[in-house]
Structure formats: C-alpha cells, structure tokens
C-alpha atoms as a PDB file:
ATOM      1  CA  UNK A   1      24.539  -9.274  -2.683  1.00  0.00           C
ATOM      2  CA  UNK A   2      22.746  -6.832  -4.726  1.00  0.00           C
ATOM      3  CA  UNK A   3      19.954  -4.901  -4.228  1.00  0.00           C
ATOM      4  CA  UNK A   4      16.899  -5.689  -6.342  1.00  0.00           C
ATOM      5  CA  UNK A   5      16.217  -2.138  -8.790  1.00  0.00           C
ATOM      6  CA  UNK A   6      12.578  -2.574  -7.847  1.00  0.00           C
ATOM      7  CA  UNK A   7      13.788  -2.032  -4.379  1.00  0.00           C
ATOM      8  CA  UNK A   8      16.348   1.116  -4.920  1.00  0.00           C
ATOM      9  CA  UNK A   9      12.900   2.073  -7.030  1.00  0.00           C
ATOM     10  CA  UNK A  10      10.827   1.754  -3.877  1.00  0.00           C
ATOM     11  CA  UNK A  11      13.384   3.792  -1.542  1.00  0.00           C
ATOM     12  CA  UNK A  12      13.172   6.874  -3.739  1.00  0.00           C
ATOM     13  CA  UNK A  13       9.634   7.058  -3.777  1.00  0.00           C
ATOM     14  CA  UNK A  14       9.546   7.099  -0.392  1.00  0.00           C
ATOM     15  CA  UNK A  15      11.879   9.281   0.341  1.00  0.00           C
ATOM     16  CA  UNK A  16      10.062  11.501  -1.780  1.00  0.00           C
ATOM     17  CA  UNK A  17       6.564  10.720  -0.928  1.00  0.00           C
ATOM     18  CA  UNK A  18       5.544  12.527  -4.159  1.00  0.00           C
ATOM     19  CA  UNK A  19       7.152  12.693  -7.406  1.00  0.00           C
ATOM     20  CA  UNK A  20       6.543  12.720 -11.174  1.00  0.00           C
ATOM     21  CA  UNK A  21       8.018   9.736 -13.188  1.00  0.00           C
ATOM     22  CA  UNK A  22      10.467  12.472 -14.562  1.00  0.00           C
ATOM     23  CA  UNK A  23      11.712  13.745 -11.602  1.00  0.00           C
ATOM     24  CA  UNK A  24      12.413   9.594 -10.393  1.00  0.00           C
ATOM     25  CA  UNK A  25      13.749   8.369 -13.590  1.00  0.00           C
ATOM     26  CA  UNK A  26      16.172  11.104 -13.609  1.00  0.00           C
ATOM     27  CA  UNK A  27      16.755  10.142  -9.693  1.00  0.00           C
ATOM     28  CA  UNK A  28      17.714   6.734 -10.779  1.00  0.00           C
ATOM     29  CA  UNK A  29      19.830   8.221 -13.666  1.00  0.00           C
ATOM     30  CA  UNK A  30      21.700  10.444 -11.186  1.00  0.00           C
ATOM     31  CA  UNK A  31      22.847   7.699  -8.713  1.00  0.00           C
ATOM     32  CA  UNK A  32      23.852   5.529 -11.588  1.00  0.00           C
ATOM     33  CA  UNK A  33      20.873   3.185 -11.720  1.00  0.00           C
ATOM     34  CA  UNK A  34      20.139   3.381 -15.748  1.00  0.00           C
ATOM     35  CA  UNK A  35      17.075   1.038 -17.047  1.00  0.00           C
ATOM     36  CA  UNK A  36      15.121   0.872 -20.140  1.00  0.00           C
ATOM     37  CA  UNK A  37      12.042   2.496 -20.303  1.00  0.00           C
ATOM     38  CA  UNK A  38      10.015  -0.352 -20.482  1.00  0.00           C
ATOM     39  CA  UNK A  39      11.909  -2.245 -17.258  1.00  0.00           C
ATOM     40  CA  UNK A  40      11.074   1.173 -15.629  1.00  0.00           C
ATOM     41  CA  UNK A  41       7.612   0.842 -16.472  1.00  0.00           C
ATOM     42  CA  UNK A  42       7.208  -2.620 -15.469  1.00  0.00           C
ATOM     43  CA  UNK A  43       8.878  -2.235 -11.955  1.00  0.00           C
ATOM     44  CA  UNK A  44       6.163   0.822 -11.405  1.00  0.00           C
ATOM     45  CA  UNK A  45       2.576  -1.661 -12.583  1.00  0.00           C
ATOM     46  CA  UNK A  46       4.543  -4.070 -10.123  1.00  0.00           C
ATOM     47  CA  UNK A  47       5.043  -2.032  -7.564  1.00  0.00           C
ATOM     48  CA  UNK A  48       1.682  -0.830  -7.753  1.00  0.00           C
ATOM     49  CA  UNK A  49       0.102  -4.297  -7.768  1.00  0.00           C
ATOM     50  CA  UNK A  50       1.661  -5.090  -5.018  1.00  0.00           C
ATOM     51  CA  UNK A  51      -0.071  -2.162  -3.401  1.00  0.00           C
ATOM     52  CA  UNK A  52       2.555   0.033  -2.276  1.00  0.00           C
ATOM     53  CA  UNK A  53       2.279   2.885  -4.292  1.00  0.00           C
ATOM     54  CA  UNK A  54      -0.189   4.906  -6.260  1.00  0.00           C
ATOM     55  CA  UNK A  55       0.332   5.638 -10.280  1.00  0.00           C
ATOM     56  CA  UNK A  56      -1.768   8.652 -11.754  1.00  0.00           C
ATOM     57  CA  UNK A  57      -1.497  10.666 -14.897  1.00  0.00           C
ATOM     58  CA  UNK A  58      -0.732  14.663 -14.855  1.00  0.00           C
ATOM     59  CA  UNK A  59      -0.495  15.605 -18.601  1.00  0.00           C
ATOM     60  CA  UNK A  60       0.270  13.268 -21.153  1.00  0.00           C
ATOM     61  CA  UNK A  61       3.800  12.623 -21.057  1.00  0.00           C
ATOM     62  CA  UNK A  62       3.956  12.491 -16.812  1.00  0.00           C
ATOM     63  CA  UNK A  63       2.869  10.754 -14.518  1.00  0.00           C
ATOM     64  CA  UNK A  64       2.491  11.479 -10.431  1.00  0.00           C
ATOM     65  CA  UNK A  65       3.786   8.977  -8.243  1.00  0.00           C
ATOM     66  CA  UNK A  66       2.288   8.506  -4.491  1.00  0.00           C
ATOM     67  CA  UNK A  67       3.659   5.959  -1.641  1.00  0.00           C
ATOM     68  CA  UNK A  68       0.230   4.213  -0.328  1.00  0.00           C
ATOM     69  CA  UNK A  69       0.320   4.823   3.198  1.00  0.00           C
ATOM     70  CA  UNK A  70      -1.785   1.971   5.034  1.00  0.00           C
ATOM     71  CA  UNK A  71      -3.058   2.849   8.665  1.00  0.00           C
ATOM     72  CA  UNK A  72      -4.150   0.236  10.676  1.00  0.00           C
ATOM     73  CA  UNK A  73      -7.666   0.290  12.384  1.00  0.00           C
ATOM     74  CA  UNK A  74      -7.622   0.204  15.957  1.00  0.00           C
ATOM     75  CA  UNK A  75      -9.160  -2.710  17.655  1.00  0.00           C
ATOM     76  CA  UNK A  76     -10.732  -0.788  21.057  1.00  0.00           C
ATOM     77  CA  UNK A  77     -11.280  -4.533  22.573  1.00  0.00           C
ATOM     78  CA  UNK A  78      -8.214  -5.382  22.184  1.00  0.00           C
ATOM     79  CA  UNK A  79      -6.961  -2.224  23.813  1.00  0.00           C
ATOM     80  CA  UNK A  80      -9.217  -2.436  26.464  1.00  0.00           C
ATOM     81  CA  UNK A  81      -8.126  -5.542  27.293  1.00  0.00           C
ATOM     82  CA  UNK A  82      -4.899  -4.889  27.178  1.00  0.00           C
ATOM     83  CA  UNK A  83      -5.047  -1.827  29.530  1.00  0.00           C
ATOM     84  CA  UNK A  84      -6.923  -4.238  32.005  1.00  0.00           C
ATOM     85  CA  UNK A  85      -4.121  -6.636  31.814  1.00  0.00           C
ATOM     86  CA  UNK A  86      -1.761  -3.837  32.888  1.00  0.00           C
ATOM     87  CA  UNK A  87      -3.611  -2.431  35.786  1.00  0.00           C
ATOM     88  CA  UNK A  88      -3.870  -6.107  36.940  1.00  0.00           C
ATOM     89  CA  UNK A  89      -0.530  -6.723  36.443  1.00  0.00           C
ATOM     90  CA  UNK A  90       0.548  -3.818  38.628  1.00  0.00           C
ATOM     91  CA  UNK A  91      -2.206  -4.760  40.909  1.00  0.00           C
ATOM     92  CA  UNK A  92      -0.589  -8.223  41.597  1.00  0.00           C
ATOM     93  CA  UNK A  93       2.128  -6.511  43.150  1.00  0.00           C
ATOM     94  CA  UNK A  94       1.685  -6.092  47.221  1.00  0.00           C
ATOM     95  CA  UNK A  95       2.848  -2.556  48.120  1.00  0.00           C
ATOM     96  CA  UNK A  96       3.826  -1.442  44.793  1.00  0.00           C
ATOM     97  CA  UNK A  97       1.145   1.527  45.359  1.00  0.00           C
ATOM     98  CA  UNK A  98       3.184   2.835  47.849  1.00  0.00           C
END
C-alpha cells in the first residue's frame, strides 16, 4: 500500500521543523518523490487547512514552512483529582506504608 505524497510531504517538514519551499521541494526531488508545481502547492494550502503547519512568505519567490506545534492546556482539576485518586489508592492498601 502506498503512502499518500501529502503524507511523505508531512514527514519532511517535520523532520525539519523549518524549511523554505526550496529547500522541501528539492527534498522530495532527492528521494525520488517528483510532483508538479501546482500538486505541490495544493498538498501545502491542504496541509495547512488542516492545521498542521504554518505557510509564510520570505521574498518573493520563497516561502518558510513551520510544523504547528499544539500544546495542550492543563486541566489542574483534573490533576488534582487524579493525584487524590492515587494517594487513595495506595491508602487502601493495609501495611503498604511499611
């Protein structure tokens, strides 16, 4: 089964964290993965729609490329209670605090 290009596209980038659309076409070019322009174009807006990475122009003929990385807030109830329910837990235990 083969791998989808907008996938292989997706890999690079973050391997790279950072690149220019230059430097990851001729990436792509490199390990054999040759695609018009305009395919290469489309699989970058989609890949950007879909939130995972960050398009923004350098000069006029290049363009910098950015993985989105997405940290998650931290709930402190739900780690509260979830520390709780470990001290219980080990709590329950007679003579475990031996």
């Amino acid at each position: 089964m083969a791998i989808p290009i907008r996938n292989t596209v997706f890999d690079k980038i973050k391997e790279a964290n950072r690149l220019t659309d230059v430097e990851l076409f001729k990436s792509l070019v490199k390990d054999g993965h040759v695609i018009a322009e305009d395919r290469f174009n489309k699989i970058l807006l989609d890949l950007e729609i879909l939130g995972l990475i960050t398009v923004s122009w350098v000069t006029k003929d290049e363009r910098r490329i950015e993985i989105v990385v997405v940290e998650k807030p931290v709930d402190e109830i739900k780690e509260q209670v979830k520390e709780t329910e470990e001290r219980d837990y080990e709590a329950s235990f007679p003579g475990a605090d031996k």
